[in-house]
C-alpha atoms as a PDB file:
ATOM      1  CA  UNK A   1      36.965-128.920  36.745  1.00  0.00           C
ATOM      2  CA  UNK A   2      34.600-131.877  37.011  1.00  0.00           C
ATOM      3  CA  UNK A   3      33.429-133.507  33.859  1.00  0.00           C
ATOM      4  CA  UNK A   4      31.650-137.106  33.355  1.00  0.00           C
ATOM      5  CA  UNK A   5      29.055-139.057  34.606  1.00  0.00           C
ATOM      6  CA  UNK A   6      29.776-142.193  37.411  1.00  0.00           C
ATOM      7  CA  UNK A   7      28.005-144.740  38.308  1.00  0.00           C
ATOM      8  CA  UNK A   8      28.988-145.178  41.822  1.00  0.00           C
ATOM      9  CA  UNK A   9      27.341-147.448  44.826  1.00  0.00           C
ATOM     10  CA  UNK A  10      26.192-145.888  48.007  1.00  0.00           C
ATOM     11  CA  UNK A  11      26.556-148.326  51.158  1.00  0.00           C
ATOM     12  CA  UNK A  12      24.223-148.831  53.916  1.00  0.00           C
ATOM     13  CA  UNK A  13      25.819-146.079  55.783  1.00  0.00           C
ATOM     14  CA  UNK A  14      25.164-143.361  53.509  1.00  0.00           C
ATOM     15  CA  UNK A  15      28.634-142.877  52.129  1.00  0.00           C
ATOM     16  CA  UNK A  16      29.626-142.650  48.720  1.00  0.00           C
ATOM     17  CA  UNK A  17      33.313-143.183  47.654  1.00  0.00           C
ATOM     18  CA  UNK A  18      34.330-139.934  45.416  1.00  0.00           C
ATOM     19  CA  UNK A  19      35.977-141.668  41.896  1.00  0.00           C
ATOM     20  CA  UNK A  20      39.722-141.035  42.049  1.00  0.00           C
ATOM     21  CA  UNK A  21      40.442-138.868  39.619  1.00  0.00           C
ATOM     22  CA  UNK A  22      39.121-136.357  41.611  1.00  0.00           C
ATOM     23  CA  UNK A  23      40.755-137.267  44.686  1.00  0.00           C
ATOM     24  CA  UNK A  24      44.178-135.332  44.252  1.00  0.00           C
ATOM     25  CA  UNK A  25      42.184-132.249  43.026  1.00  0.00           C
ATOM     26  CA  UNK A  26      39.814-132.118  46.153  1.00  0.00           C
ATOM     27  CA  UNK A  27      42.248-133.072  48.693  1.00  0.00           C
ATOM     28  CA  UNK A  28      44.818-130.259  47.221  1.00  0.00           C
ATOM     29  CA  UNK A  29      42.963-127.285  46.281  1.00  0.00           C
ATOM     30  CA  UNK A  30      40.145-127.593  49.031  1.00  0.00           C
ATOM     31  CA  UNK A  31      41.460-130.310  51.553  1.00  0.00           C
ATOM     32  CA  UNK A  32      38.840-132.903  51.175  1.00  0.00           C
ATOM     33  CA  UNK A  33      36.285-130.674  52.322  1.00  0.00           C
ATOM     34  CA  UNK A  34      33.049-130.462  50.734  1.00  0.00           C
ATOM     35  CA  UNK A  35      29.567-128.929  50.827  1.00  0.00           C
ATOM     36  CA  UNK A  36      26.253-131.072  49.534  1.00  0.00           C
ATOM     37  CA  UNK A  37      22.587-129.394  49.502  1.00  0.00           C
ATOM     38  CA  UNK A  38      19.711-130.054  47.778  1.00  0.00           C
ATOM     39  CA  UNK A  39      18.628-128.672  44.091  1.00  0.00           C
ATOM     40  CA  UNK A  40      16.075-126.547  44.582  1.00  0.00           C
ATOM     41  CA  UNK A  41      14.506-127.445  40.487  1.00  0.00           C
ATOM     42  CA  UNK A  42      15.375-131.330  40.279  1.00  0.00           C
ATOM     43  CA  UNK A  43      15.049-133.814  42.325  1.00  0.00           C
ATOM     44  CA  UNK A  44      19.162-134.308  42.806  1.00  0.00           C
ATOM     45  CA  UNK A  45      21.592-133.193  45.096  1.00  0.00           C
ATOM     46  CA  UNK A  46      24.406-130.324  44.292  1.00  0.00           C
ATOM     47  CA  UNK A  47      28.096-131.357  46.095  1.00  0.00           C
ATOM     48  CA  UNK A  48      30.358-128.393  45.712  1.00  0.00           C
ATOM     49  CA  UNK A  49      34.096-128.364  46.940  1.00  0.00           C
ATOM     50  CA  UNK A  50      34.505-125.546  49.905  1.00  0.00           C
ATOM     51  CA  UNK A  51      35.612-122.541  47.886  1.00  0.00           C
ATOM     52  CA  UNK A  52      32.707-123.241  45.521  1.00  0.00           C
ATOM     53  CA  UNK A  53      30.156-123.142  47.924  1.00  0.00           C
ATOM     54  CA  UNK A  54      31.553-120.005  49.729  1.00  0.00           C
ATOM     55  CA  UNK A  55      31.002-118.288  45.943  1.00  0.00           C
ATOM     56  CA  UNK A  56      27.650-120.284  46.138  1.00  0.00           C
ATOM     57  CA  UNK A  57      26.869-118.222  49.805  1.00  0.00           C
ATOM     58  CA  UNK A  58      27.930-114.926  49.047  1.00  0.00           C
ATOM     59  CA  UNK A  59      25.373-115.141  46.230  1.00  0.00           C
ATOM     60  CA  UNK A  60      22.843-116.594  48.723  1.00  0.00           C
ATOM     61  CA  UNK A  61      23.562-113.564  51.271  1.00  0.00           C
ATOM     62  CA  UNK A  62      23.083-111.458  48.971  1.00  0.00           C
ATOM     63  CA  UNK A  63      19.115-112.683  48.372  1.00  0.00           C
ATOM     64  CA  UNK A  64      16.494-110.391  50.015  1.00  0.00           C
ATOM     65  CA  UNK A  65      15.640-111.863  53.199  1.00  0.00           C
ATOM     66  CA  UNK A  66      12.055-109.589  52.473  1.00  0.00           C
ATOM     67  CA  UNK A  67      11.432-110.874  49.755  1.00  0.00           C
ATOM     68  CA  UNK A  68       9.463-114.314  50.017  1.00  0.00           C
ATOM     69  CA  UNK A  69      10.889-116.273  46.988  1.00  0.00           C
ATOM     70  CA  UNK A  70      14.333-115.233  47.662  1.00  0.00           C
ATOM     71  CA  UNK A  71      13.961-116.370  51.402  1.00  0.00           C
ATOM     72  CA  UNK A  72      13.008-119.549  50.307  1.00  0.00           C
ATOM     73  CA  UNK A  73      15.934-119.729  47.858  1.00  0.00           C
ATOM     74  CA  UNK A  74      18.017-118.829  50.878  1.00  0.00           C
ATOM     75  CA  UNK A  75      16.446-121.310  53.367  1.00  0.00           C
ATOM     76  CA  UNK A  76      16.087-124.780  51.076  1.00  0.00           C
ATOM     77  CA  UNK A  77      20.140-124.366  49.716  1.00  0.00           C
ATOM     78  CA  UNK A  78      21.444-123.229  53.122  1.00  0.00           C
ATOM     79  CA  UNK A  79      18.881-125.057  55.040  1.00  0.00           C
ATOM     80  CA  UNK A  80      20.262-128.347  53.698  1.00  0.00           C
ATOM     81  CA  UNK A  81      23.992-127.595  52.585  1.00  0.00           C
ATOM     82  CA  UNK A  82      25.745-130.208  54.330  1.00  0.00           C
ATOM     83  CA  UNK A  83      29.682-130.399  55.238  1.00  0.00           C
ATOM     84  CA  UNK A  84      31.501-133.420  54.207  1.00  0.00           C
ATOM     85  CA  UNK A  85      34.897-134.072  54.836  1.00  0.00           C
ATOM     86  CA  UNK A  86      36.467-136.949  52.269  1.00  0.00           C
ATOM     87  CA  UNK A  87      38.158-139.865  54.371  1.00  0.00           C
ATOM     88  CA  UNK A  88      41.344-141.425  53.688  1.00  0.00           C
ATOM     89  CA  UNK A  89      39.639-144.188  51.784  1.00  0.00           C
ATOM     90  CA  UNK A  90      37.663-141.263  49.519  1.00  0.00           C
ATOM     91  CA  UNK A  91      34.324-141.317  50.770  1.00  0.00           C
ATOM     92  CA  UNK A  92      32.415-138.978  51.513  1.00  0.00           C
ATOM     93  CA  UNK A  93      28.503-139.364  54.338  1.00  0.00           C
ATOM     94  CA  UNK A  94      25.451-137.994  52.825  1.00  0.00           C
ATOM     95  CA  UNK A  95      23.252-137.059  55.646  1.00  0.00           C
ATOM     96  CA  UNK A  96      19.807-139.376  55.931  1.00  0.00           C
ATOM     97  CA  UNK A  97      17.693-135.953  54.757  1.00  0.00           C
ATOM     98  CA  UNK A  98      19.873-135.356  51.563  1.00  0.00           C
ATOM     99  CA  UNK A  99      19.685-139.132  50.820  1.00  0.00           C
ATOM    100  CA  UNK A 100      15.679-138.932  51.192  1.00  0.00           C
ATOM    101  CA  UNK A 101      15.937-135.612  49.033  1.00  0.00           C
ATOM    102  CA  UNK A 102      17.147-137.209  46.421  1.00  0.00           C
ATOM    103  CA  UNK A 103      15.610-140.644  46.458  1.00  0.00           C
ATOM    104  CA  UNK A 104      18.738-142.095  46.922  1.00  0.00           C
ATOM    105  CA  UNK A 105      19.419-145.863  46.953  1.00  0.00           C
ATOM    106  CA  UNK A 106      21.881-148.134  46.374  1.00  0.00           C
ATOM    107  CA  UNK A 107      23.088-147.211  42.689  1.00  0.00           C
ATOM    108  CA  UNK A 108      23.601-143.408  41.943  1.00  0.00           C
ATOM    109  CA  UNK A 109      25.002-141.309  39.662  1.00  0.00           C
ATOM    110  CA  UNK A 110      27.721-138.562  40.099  1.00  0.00           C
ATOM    111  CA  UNK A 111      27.906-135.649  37.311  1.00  0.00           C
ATOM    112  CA  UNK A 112      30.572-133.453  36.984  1.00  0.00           C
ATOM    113  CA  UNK A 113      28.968-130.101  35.957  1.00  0.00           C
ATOM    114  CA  UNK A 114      32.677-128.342  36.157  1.00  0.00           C
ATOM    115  CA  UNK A 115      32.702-126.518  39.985  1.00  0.00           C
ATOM    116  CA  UNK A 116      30.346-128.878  41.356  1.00  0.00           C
ATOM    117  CA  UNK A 117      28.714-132.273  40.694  1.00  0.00           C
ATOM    118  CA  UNK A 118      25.268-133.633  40.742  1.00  0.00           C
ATOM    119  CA  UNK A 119      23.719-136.431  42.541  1.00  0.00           C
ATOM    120  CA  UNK A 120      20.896-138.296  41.145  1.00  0.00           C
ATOM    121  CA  UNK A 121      19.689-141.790  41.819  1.00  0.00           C
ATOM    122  CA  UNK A 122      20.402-143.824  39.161  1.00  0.00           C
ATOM    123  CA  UNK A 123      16.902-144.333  37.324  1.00  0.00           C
ATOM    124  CA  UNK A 124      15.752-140.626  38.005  1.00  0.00           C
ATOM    125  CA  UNK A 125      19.152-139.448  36.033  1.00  0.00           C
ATOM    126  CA  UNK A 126      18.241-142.174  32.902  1.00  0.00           C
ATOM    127  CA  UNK A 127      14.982-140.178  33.000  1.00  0.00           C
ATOM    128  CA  UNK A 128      16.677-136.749  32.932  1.00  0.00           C
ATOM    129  CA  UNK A 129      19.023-137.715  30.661  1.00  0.00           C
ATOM    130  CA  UNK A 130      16.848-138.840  28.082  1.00  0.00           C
ATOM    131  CA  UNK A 131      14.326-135.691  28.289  1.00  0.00           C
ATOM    132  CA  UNK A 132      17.223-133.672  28.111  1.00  0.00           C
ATOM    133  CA  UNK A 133      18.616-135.422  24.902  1.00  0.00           C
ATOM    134  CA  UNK A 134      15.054-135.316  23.569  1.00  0.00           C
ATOM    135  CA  UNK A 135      15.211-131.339  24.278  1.00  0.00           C
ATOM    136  CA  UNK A 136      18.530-130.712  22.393  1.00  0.00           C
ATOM    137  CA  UNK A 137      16.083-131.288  18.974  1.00  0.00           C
ATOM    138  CA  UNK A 138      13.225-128.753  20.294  1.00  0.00           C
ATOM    139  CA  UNK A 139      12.239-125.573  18.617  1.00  0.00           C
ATOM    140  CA  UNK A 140      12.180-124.474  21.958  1.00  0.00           C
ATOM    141  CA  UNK A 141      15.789-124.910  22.626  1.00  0.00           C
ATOM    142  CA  UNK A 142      16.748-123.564  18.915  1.00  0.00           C
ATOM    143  CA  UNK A 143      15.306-120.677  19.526  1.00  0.00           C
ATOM    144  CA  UNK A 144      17.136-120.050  23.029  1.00  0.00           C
ATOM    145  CA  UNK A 145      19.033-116.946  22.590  1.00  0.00           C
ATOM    146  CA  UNK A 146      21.772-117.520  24.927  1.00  0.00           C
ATOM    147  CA  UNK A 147      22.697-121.103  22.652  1.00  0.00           C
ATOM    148  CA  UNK A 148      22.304-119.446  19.021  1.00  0.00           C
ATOM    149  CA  UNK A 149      26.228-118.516  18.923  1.00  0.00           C
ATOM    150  CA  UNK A 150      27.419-120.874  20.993  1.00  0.00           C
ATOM    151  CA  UNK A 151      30.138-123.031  19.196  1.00  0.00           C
ATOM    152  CA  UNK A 152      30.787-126.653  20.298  1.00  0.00           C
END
């Protein structure tokens, strides 16, 4: 499970170093192997550990490759997802056209959103972050049937 929000750096070569207390889990439950793509509603990327991505493409699969919304679905996710294999020192290469995706520079920001995390560059995320808090007050959102009996 990933929870939190890092502020990491991103070097000139595109790699990021995954914090380390996520290290062990990665390298033992899906041997450093990861999966990044693109977020097909925000402008962020989506970096899911192996197994979570294979739940991620059965789901894909099973989109209607007739159907033009669904093929899109299918062809921005797969189109983009990305393999990338953690190195001994923990980091991990985003590809140039993820980066671009994603506006990424030199600070970004890594969310844990429990299977998976998000990528966002680090002003875009202060944005998000802040409409999102803003939200949580809406009439809008307190009228969302899937939130009115859920406990925190």
């Amino acid at each position: 499970m990933f929870r939190g929000v890092s502020s990491i750096s991103i070097d000139n070569k595109g790699r990021i170093t995954i914090p380390t207390r996520y290290r062990a889990q990665l390298l033992e439950k899906h041997h450093g192997i990861l999966v990044c793509t693109v977020d097909i509603r925000q402008p962020c990327l989506l970096l899911y550990p192996l197994y979570e991505w294979e739940i991620v493409e059965q789901k894909l699969l099973a989109l209607s490759n007739f159907d033009p919304v669904q093929r899109r679905i299918q062809r921005v996710m797969q189109g983009f997802a990305t393999e990338c294999e953690m190195d001994s020192a923990g980091r991990i290469l985003l590809s140039p056209t993820l980066r671009q995706h994603a506006q990424l520079e030199q600070q970004i920001m890594l969310v844990g959103q429990l299977n998976k995390f998000e990528i966002w560059q680090d002003k875009q995320w202060q944005t998000q972050i802040a409409e999102d808090l803003a939200f949580g007050s809406s009439i809008e959102m307190l009228n969302c049937d899937a939130l009115k009996n859920l406990s925190l």
